[in-house]
PDB file of N, CA and C in Angstrom:
ATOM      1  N   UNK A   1       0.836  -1.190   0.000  1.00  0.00           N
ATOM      2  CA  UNK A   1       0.000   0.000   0.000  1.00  0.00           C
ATOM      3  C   UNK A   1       0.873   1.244   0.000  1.00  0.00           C
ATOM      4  N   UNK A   2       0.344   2.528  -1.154  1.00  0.00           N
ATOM      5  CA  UNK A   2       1.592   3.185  -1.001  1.00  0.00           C
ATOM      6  C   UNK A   2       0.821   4.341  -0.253  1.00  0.00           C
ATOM      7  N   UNK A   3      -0.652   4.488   0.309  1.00  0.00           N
ATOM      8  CA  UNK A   3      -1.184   5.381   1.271  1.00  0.00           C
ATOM      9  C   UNK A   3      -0.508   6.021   2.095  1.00  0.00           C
ATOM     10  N   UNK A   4      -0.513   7.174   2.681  1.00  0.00           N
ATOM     11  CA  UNK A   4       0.343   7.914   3.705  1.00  0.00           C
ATOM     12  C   UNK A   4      -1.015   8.403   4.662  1.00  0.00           C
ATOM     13  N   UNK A   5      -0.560   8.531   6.070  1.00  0.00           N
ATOM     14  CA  UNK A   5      -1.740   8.104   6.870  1.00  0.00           C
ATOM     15  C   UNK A   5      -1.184   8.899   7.993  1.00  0.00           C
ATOM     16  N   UNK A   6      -1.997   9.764   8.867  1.00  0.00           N
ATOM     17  CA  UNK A   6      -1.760  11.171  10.049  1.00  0.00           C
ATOM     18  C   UNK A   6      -2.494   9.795  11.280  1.00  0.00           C
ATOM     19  N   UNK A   7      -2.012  10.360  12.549  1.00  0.00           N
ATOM     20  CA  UNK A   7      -2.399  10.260  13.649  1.00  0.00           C
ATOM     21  C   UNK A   7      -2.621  11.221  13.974  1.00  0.00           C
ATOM     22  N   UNK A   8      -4.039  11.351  14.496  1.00  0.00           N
ATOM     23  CA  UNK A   8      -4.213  12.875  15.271  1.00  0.00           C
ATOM     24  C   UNK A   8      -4.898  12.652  16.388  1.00  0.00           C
ATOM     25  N   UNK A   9      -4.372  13.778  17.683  1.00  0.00           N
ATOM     26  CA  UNK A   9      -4.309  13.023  18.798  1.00  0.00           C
ATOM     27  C   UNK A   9      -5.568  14.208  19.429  1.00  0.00           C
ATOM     28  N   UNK A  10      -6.634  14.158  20.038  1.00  0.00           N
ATOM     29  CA  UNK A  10      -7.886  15.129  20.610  1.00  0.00           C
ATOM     30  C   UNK A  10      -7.633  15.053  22.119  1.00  0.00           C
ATOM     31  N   UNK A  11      -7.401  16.004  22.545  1.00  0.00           N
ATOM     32  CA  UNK A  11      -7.332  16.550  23.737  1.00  0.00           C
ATOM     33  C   UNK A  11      -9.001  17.086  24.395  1.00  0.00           C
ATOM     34  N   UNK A  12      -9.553  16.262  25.148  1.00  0.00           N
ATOM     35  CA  UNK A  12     -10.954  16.395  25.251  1.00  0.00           C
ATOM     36  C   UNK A  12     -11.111  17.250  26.359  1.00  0.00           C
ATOM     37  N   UNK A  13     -11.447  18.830  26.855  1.00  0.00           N
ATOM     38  CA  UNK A  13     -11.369  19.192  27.750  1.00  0.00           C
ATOM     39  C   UNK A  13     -12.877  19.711  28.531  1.00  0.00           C
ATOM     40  N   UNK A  14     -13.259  19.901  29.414  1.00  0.00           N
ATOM     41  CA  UNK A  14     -15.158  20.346  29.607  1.00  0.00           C
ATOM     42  C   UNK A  14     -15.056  21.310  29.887  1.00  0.00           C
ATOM     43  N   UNK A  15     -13.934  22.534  29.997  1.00  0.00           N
ATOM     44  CA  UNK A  15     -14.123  24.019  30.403  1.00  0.00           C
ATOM     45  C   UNK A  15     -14.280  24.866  29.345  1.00  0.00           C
ATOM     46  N   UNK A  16     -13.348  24.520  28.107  1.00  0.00           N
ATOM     47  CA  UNK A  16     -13.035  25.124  26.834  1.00  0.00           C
ATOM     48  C   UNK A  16     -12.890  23.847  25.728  1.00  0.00           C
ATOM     49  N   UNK A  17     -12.824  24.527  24.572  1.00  0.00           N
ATOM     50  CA  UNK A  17     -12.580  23.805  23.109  1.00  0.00           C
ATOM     51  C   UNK A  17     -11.531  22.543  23.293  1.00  0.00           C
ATOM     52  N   UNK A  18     -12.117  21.447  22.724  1.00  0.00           N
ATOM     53  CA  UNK A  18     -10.705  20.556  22.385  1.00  0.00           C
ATOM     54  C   UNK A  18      -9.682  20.502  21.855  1.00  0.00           C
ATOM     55  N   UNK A  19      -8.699  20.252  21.916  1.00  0.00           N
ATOM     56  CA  UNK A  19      -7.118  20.572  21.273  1.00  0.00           C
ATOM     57  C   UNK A  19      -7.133  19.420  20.202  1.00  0.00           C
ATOM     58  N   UNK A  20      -6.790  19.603  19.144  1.00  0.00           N
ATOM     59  CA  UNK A  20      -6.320  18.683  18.428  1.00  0.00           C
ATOM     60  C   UNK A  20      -4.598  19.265  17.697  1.00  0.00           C
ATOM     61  N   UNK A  21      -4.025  18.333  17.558  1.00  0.00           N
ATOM     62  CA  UNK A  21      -2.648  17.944  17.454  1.00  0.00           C
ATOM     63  C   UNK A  21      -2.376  16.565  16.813  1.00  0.00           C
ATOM     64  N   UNK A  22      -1.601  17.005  15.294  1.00  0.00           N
ATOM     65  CA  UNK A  22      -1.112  15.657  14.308  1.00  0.00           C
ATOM     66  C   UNK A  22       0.084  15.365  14.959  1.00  0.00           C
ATOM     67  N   UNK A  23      -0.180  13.832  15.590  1.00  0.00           N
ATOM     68  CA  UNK A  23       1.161  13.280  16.128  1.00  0.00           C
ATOM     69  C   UNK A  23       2.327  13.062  15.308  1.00  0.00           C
ATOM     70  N   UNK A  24       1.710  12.396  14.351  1.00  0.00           N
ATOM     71  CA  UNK A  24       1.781  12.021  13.140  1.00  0.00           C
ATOM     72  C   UNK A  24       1.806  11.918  11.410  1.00  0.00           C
ATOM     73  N   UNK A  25       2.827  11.704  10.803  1.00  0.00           N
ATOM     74  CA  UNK A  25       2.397  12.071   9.647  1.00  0.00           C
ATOM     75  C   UNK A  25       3.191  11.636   8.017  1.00  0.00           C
ATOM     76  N   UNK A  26       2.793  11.149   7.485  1.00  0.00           N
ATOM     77  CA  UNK A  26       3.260  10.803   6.111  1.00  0.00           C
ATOM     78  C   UNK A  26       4.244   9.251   6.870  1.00  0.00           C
ATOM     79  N   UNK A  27       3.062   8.596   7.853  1.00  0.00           N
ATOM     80  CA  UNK A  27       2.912   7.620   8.114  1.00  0.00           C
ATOM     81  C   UNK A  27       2.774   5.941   7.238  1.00  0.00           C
ATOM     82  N   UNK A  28       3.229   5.025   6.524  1.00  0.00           N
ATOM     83  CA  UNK A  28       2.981   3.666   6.094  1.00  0.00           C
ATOM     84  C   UNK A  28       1.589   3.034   7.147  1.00  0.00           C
ATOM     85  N   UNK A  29       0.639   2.239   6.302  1.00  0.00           N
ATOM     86  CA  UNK A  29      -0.499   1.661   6.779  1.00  0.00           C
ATOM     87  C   UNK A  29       0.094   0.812   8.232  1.00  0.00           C
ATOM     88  N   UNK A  30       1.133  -0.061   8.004  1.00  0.00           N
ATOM     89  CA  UNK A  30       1.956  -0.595   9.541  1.00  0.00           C
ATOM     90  C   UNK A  30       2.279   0.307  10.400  1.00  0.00           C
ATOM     91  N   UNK A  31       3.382   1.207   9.877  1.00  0.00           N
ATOM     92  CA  UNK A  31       3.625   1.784  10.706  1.00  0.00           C
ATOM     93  C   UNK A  31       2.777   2.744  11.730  1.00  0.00           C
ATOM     94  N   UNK A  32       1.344   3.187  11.215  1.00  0.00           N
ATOM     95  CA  UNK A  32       0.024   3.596  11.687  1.00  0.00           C
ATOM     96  C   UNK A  32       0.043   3.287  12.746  1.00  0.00           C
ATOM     97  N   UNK A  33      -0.537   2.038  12.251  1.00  0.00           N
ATOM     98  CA  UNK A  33      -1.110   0.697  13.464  1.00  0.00           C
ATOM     99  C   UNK A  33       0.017   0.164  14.716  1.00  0.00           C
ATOM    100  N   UNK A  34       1.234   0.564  14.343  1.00  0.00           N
ATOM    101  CA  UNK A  34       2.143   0.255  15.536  1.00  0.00           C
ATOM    102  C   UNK A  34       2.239   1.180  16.034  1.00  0.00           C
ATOM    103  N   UNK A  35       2.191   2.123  15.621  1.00  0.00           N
ATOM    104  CA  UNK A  35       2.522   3.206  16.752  1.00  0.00           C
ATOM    105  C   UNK A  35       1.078   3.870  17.211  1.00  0.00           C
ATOM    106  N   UNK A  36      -0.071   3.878  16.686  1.00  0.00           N
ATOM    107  CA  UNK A  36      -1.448   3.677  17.306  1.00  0.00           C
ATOM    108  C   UNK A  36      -1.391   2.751  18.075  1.00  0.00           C
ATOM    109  N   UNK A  37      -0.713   1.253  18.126  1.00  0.00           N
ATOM    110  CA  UNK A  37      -1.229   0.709  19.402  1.00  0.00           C
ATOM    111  C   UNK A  37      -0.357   1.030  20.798  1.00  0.00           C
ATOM    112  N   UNK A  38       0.679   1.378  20.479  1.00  0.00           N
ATOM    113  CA  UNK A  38       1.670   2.200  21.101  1.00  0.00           C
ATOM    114  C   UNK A  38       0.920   3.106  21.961  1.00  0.00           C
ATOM    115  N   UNK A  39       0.671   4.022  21.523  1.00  0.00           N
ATOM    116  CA  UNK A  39       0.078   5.857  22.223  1.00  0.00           C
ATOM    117  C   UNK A  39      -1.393   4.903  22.761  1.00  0.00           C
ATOM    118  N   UNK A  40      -2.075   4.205  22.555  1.00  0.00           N
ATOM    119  CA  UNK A  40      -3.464   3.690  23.106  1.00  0.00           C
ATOM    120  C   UNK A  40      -2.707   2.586  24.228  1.00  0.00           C
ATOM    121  N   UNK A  41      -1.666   1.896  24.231  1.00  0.00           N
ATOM    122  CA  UNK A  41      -0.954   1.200  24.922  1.00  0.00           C
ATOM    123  C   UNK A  41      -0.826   1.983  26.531  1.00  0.00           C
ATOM    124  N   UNK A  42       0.012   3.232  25.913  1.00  0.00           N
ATOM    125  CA  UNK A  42       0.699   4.040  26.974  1.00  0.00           C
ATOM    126  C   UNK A  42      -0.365   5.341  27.018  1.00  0.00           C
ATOM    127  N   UNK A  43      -1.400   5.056  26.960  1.00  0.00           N
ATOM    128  CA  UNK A  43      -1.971   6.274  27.163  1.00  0.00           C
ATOM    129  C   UNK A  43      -2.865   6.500  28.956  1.00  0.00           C
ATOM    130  N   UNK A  44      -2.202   7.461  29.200  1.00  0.00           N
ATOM    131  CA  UNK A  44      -2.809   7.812  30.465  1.00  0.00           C
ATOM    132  C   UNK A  44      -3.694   8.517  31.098  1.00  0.00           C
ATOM    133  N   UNK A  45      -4.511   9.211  30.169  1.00  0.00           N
ATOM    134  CA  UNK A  45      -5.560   9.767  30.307  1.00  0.00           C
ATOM    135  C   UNK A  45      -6.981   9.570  29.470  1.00  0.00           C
ATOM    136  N   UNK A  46      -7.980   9.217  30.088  1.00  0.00           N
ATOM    137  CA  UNK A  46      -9.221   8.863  29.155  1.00  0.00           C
ATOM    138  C   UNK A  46      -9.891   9.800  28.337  1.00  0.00           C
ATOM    139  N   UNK A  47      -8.922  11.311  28.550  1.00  0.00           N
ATOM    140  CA  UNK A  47      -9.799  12.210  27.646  1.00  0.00           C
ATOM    141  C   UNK A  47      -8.790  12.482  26.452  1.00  0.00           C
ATOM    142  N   UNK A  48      -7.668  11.568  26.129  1.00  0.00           N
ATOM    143  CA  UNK A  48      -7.236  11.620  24.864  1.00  0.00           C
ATOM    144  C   UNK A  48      -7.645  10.572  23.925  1.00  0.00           C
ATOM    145  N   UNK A  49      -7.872  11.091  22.390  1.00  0.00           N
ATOM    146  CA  UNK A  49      -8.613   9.819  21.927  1.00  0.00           C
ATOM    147  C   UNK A  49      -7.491  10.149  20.233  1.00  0.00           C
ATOM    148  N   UNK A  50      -7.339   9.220  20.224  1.00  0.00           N
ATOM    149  CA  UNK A  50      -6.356   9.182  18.879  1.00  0.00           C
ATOM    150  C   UNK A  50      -7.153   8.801  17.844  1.00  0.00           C
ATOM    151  N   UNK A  51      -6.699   9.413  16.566  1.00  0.00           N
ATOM    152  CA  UNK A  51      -8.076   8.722  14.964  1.00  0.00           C
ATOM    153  C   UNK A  51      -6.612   8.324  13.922  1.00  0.00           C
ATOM    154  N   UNK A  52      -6.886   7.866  12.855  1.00  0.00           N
ATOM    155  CA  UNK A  52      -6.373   7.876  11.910  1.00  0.00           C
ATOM    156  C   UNK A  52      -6.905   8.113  10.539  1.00  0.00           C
ATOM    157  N   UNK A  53      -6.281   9.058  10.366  1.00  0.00           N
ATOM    158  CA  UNK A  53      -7.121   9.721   8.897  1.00  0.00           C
ATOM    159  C   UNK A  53      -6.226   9.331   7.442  1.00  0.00           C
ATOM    160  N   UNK A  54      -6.602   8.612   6.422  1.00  0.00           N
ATOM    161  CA  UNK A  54      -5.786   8.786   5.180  1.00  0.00           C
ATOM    162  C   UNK A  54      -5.623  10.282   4.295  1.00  0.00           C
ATOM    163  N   UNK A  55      -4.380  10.473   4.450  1.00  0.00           N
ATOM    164  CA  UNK A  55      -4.153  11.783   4.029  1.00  0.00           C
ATOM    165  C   UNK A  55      -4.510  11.821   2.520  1.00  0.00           C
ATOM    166  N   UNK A  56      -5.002  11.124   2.024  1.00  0.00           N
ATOM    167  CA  UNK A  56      -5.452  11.228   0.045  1.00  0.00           C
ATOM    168  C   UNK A  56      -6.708  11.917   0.083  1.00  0.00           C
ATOM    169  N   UNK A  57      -7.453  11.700   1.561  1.00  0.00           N
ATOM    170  CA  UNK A  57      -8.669  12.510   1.330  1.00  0.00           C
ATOM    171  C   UNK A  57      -8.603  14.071   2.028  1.00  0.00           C
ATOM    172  N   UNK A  58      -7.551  14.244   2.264  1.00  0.00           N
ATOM    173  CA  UNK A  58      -7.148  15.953   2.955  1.00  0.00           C
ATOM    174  C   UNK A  58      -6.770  16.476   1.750  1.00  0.00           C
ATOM    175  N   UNK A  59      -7.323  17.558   2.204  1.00  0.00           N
ATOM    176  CA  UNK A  59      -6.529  19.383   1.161  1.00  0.00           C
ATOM    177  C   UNK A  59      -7.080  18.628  -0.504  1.00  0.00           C
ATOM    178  N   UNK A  60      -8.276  18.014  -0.282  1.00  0.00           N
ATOM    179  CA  UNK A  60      -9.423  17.995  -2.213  1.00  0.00           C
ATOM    180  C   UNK A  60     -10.029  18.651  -2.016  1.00  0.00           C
ATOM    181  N   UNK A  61     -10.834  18.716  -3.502  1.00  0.00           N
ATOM    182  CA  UNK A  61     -11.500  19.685  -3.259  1.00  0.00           C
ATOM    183  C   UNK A  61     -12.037  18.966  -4.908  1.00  0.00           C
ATOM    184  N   UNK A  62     -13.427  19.235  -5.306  1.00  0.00           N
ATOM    185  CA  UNK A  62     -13.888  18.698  -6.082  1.00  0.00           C
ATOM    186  C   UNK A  62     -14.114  20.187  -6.953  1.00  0.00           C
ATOM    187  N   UNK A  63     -13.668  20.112  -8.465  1.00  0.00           N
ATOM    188  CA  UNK A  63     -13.179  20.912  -9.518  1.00  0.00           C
ATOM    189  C   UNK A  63     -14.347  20.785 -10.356  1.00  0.00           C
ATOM    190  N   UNK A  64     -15.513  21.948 -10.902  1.00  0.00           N
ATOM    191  CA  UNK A  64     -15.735  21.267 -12.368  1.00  0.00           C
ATOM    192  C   UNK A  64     -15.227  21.796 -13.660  1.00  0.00           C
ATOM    193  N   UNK A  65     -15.469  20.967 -14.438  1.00  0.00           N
ATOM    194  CA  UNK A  65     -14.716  21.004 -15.405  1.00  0.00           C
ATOM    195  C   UNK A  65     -15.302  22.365 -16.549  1.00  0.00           C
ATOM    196  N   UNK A  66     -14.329  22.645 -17.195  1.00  0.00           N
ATOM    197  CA  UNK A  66     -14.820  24.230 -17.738  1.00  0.00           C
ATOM    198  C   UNK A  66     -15.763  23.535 -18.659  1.00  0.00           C
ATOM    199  N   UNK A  67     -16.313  22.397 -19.362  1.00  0.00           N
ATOM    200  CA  UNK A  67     -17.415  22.264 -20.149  1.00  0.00           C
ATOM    201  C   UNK A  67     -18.883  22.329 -19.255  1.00  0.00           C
ATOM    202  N   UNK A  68     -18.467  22.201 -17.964  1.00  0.00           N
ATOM    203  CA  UNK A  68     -20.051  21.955 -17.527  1.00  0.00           C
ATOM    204  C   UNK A  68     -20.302  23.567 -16.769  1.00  0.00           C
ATOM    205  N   UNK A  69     -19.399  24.824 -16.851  1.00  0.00           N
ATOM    206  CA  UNK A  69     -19.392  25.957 -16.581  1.00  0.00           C
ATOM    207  C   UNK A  69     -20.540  26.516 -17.511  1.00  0.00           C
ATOM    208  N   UNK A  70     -21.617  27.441 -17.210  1.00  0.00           N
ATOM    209  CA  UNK A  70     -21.958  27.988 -18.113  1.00  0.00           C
ATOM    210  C   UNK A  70     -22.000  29.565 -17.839  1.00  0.00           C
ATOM    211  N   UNK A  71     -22.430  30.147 -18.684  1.00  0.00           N
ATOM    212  CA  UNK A  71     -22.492  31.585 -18.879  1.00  0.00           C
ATOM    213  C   UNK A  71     -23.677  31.708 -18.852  1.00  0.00           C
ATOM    214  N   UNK A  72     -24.314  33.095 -18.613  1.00  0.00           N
ATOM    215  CA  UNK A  72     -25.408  33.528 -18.737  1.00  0.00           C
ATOM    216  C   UNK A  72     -26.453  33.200 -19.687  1.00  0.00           C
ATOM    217  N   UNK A  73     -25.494  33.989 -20.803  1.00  0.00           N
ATOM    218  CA  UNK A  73     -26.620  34.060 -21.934  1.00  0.00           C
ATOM    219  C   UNK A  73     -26.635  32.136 -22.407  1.00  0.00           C
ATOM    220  N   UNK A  74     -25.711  31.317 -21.801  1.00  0.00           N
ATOM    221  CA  UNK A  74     -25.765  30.052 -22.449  1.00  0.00           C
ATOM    222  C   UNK A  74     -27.341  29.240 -21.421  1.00  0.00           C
ATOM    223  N   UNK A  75     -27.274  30.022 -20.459  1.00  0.00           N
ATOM    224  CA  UNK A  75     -28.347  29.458 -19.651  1.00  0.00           C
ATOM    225  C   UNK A  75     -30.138  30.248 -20.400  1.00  0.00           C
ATOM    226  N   UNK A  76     -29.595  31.607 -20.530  1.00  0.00           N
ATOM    227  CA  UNK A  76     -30.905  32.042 -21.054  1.00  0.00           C
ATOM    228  C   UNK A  76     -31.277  31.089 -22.739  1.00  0.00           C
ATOM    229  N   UNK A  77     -30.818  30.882 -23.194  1.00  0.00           N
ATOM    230  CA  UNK A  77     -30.421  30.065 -24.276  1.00  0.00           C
ATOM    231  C   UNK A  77     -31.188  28.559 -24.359  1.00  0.00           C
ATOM    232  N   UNK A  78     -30.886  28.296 -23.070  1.00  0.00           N
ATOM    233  CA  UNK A  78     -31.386  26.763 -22.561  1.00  0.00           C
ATOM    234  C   UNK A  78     -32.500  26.773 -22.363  1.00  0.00           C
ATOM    235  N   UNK A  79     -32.836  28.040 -20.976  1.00  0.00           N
ATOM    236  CA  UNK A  79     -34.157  27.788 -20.809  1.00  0.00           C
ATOM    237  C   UNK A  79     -35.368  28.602 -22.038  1.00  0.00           C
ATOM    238  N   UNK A  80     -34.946  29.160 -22.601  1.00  0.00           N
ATOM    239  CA  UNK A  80     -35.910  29.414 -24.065  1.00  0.00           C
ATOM    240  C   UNK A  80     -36.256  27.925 -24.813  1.00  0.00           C
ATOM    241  N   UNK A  81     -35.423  26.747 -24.636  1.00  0.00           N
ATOM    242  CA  UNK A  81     -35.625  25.890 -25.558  1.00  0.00           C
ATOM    243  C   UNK A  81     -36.583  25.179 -24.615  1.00  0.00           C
ATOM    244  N   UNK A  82     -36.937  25.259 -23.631  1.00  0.00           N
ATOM    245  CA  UNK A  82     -38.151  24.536 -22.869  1.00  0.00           C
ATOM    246  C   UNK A  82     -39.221  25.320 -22.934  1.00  0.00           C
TER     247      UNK A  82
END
């Protein structure tokens, strides 16, 4: 797998906002999982909670393509033909 994969670690607090912090990063699918069981291994507090996110789905963004762009008058155009 040639995926690259973040650990990010949530700091859960009840007075103010939660902290989040990438432990992790441009991580191998193993190497993830070992060092996730690691930090959940040695973890000493119940209000930290670790995720793992695949970084292929960070920083997209869905593009359209300049044929399905239209212009004004291409829309007034359209709806005359209905």
């Amino acid at each position: 797998m040639s995926d690259k994969y973040l650990i990010i670690e949530q700091h859960k607090f009840s007075t103010f906002n939660d902290s989040w912090n990438v432990k992790y990063a441009n991580q191998s699918f193993d190497d993830t999982f070992n060092k996730l069981s690691a930090l959940e291994t040695l973890k000493d507090n119940n209000d930290k909670v670790y995720y793992i996110v695949n970084q292929k789905h960070l920083w997209s963004k869905d593009v359209k393509d300049d044929n399905e762009i239209k212009t004004a008058t291409q829309e007034t155009e359209q709806q005359e033909l209905f």
